[in-house]
N, C-alpha and C. Protein backbone atom coordinates (compact mmCIF):
# COMPACT_ATOMS: atom_id res chain seq x y z
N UNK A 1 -7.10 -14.44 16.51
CA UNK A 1 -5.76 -14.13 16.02
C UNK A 1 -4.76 -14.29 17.18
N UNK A 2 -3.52 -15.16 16.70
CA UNK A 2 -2.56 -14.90 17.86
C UNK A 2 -1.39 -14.36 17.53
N UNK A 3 -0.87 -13.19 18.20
CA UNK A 3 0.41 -12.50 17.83
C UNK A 3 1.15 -12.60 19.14
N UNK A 4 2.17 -12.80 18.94
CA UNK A 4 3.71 -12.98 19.53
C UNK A 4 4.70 -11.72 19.20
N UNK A 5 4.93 -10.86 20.36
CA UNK A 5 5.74 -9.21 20.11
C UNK A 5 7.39 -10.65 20.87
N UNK A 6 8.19 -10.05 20.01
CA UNK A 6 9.62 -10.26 20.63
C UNK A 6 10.32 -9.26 20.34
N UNK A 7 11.33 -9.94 21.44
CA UNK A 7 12.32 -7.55 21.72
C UNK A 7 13.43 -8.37 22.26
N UNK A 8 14.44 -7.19 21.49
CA UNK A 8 16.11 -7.63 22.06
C UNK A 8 16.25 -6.69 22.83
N UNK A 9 16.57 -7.05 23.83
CA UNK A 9 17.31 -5.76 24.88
C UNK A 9 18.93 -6.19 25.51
N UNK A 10 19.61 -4.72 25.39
CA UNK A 10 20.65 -4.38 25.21
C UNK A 10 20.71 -3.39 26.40
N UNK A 11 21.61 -3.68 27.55
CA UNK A 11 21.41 -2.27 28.59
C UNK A 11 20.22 -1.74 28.84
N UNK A 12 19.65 -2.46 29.06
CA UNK A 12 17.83 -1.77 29.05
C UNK A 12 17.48 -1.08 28.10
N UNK A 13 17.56 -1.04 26.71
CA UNK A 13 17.72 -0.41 25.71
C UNK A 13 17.14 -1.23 24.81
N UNK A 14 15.66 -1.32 24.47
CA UNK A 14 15.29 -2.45 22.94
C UNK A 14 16.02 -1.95 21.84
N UNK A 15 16.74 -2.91 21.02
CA UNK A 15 17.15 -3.16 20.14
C UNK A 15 16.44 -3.28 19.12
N UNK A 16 15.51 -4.11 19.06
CA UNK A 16 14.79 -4.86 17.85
C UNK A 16 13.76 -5.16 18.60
N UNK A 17 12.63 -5.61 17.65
CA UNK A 17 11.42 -6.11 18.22
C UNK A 17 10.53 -6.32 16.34
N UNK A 18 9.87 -7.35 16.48
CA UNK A 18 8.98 -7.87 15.79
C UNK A 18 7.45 -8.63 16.04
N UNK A 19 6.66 -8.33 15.81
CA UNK A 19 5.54 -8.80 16.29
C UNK A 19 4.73 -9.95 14.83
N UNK A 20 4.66 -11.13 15.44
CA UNK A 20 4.24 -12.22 14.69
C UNK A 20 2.67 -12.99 15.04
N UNK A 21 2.28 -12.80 13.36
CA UNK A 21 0.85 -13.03 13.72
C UNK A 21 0.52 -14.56 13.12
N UNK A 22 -0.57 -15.39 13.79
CA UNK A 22 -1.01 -16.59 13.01
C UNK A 22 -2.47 -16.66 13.06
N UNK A 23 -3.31 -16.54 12.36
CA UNK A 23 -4.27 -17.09 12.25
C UNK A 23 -5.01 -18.25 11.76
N UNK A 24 -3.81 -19.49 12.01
CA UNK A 24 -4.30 -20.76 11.65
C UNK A 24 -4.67 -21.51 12.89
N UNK A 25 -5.03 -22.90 12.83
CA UNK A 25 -5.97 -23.59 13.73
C UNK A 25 -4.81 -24.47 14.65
N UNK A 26 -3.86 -24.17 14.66
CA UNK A 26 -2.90 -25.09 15.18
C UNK A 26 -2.75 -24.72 17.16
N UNK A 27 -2.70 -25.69 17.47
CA UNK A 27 -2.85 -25.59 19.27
C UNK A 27 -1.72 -24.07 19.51
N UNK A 28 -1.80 -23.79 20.63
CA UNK A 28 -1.19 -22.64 21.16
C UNK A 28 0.53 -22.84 21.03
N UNK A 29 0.71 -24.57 22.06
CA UNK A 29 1.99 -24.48 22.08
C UNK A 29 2.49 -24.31 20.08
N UNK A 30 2.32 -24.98 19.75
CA UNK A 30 2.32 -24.72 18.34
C UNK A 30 2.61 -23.40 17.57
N UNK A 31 1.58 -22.62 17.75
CA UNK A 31 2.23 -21.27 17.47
C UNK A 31 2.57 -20.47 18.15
N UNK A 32 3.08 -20.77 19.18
CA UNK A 32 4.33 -20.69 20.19
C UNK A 32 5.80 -20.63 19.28
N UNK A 33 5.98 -22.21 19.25
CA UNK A 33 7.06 -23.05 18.59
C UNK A 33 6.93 -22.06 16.85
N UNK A 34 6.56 -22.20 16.60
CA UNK A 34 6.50 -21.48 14.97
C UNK A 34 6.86 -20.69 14.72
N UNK A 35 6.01 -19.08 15.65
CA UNK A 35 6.44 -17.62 15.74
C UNK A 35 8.05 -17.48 16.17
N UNK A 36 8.47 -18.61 17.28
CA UNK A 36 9.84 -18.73 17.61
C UNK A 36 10.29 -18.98 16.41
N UNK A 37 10.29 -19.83 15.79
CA UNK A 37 11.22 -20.14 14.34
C UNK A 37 11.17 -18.68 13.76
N UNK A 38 10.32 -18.09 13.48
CA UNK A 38 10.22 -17.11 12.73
C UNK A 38 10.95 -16.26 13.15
N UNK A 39 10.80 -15.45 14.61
CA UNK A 39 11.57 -14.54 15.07
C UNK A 39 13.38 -14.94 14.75
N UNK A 40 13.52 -16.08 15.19
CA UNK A 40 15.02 -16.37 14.83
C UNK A 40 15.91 -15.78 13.73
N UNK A 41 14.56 -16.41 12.59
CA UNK A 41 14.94 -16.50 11.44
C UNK A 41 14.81 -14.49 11.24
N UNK A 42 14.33 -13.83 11.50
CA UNK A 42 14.11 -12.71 11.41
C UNK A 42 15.19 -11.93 12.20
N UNK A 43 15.52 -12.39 13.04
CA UNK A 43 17.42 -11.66 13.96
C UNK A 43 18.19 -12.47 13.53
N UNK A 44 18.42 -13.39 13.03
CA UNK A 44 19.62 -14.08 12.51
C UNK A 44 20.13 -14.64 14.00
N UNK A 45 19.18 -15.58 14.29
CA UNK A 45 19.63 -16.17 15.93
C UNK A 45 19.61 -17.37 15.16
N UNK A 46 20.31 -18.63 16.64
CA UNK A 46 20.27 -19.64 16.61
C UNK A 46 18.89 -19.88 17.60
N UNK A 47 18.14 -20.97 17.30
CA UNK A 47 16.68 -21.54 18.50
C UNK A 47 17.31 -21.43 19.94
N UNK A 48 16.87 -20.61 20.70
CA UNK A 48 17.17 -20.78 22.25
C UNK A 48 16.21 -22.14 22.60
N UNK A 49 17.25 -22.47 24.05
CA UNK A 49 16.63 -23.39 24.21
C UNK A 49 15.60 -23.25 25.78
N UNK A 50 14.77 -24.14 25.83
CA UNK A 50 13.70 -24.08 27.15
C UNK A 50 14.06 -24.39 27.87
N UNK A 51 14.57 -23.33 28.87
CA UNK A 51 14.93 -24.04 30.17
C UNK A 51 13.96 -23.84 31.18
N UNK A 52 13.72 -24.67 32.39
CA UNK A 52 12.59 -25.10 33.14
C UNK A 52 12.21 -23.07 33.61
N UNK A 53 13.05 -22.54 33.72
CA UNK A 53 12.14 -21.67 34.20
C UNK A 53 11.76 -20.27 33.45
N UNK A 54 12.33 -20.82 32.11
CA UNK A 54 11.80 -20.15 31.27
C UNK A 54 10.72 -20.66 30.77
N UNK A 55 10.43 -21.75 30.81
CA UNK A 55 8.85 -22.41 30.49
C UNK A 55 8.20 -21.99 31.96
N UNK A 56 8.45 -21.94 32.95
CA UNK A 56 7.54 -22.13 34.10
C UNK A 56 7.12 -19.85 34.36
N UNK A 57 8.04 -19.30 33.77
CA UNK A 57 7.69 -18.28 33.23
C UNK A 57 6.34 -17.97 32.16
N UNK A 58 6.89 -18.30 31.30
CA UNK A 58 6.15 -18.54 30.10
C UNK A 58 4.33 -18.46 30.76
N UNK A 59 4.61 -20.01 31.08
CA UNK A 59 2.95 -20.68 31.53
C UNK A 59 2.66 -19.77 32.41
N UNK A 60 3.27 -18.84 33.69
CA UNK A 60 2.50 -18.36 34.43
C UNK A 60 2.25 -16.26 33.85
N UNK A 61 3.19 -16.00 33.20
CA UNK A 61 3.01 -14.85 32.74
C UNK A 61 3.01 -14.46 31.35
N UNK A 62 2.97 -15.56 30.40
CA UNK A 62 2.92 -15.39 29.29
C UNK A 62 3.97 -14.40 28.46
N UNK A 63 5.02 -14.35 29.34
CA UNK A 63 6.28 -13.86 28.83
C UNK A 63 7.32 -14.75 28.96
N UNK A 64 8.71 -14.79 28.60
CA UNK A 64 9.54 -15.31 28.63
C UNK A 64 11.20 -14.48 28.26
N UNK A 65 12.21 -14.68 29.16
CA UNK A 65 13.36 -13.84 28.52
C UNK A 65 14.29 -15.19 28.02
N UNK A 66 14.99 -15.14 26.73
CA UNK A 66 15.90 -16.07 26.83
C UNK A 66 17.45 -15.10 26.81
N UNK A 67 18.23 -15.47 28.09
CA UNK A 67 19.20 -15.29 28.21
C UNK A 67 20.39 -15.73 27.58
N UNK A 68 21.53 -15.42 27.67
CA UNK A 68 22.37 -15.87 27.08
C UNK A 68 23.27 -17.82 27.25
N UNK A 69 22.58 -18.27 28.61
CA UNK A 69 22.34 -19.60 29.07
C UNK A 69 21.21 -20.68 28.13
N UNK A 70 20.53 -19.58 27.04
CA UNK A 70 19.39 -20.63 26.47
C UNK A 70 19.96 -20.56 25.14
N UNK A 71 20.99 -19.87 24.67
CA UNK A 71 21.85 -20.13 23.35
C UNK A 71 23.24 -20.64 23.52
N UNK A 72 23.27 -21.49 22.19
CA UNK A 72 24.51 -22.33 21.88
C UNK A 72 25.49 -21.25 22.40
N UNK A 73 25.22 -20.82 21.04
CA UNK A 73 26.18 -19.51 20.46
C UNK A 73 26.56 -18.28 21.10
N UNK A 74 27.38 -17.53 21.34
CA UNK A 74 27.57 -16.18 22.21
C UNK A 74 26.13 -15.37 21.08
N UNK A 75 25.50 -14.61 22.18
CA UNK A 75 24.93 -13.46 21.83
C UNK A 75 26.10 -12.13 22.16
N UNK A 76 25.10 -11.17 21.20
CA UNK A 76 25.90 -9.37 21.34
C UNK A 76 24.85 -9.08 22.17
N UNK A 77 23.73 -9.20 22.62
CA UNK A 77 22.53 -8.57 23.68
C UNK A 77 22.16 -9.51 25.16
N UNK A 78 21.43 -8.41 25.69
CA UNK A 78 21.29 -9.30 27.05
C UNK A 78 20.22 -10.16 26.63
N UNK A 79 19.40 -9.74 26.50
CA UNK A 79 18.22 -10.93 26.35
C UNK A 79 17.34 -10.93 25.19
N UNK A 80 16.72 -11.83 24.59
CA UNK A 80 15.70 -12.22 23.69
C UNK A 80 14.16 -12.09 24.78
N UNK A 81 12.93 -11.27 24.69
CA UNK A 81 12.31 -11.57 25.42
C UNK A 81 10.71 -11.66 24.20
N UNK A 82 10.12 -12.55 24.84
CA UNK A 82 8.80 -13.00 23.89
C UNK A 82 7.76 -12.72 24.72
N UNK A 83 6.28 -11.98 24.40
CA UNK A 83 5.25 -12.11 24.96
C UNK A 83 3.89 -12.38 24.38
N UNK A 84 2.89 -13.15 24.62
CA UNK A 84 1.75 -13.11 23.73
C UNK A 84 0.94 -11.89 24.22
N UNK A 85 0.65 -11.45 22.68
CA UNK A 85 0.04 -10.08 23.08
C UNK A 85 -1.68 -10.42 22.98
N UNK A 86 -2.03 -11.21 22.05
CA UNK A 86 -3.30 -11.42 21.86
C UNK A 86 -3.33 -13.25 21.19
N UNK A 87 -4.50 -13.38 21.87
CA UNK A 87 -5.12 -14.94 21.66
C UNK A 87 -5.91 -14.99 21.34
N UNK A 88 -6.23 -16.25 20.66
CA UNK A 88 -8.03 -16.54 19.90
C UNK A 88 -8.85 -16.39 21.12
C-alpha cells in the first residue's frame, strides 16, 4: 500500500491535511503524480509546480514543501507540504 499524508501550514499552524492511499501497480513516481492531483483537487489548489529542489528534497527525504514560488496563483498559506508515509 502507498499513502501520501499532505498538510497546509499556516504560521506553523496545520491547516488541513489529507492522507491518500493507492493500492494499484503503477510505478512510485506515478502515484506520486496522482495522489498530487488528488490532494489539489481536495484543497481547491492549482498543481504546484517541481522545482529542482523540491524534487531533490523529495528523492532524498521523501518529503517535499511547495511554497508559494511553486504556484501560479497567490496562495492564503505558507506551504503545501507532502510526505510518503508508507510504501509497497
Amino acid at each position: 500500500m502507498f499513502r501520501l499524508w499532505a498538510k497546509i501550514f499556516k504560521d506553523n499552524r496545520m491547516l488541513k491535511d489529507t492522507c491518500i492511499e493507492d493500492a494499484g501497480t503503477d510505478t512510485r513516481t506515478h502515484k506520486v503524480f496522482h495522489a498530487l492531483d488528488e490532494i489539489c483537487y481536495q484543497f481547491d489548489l492549482g498543481k504546484p509546480v517541481w522545482l529542482d529542489k523540491t524534487i531533490s528534497d523529495f528523492k532524498r527525504y521523501r518529503k517535499a514543501r511547495f511554497t508559494q514560488d511553486s504556484f501560479m496563483e497567490s496562495i492564503d498559506f505558507d506551504y503545501l507540504e507532502i510526505q510518503i508515509i508508507e510504501e509497497d
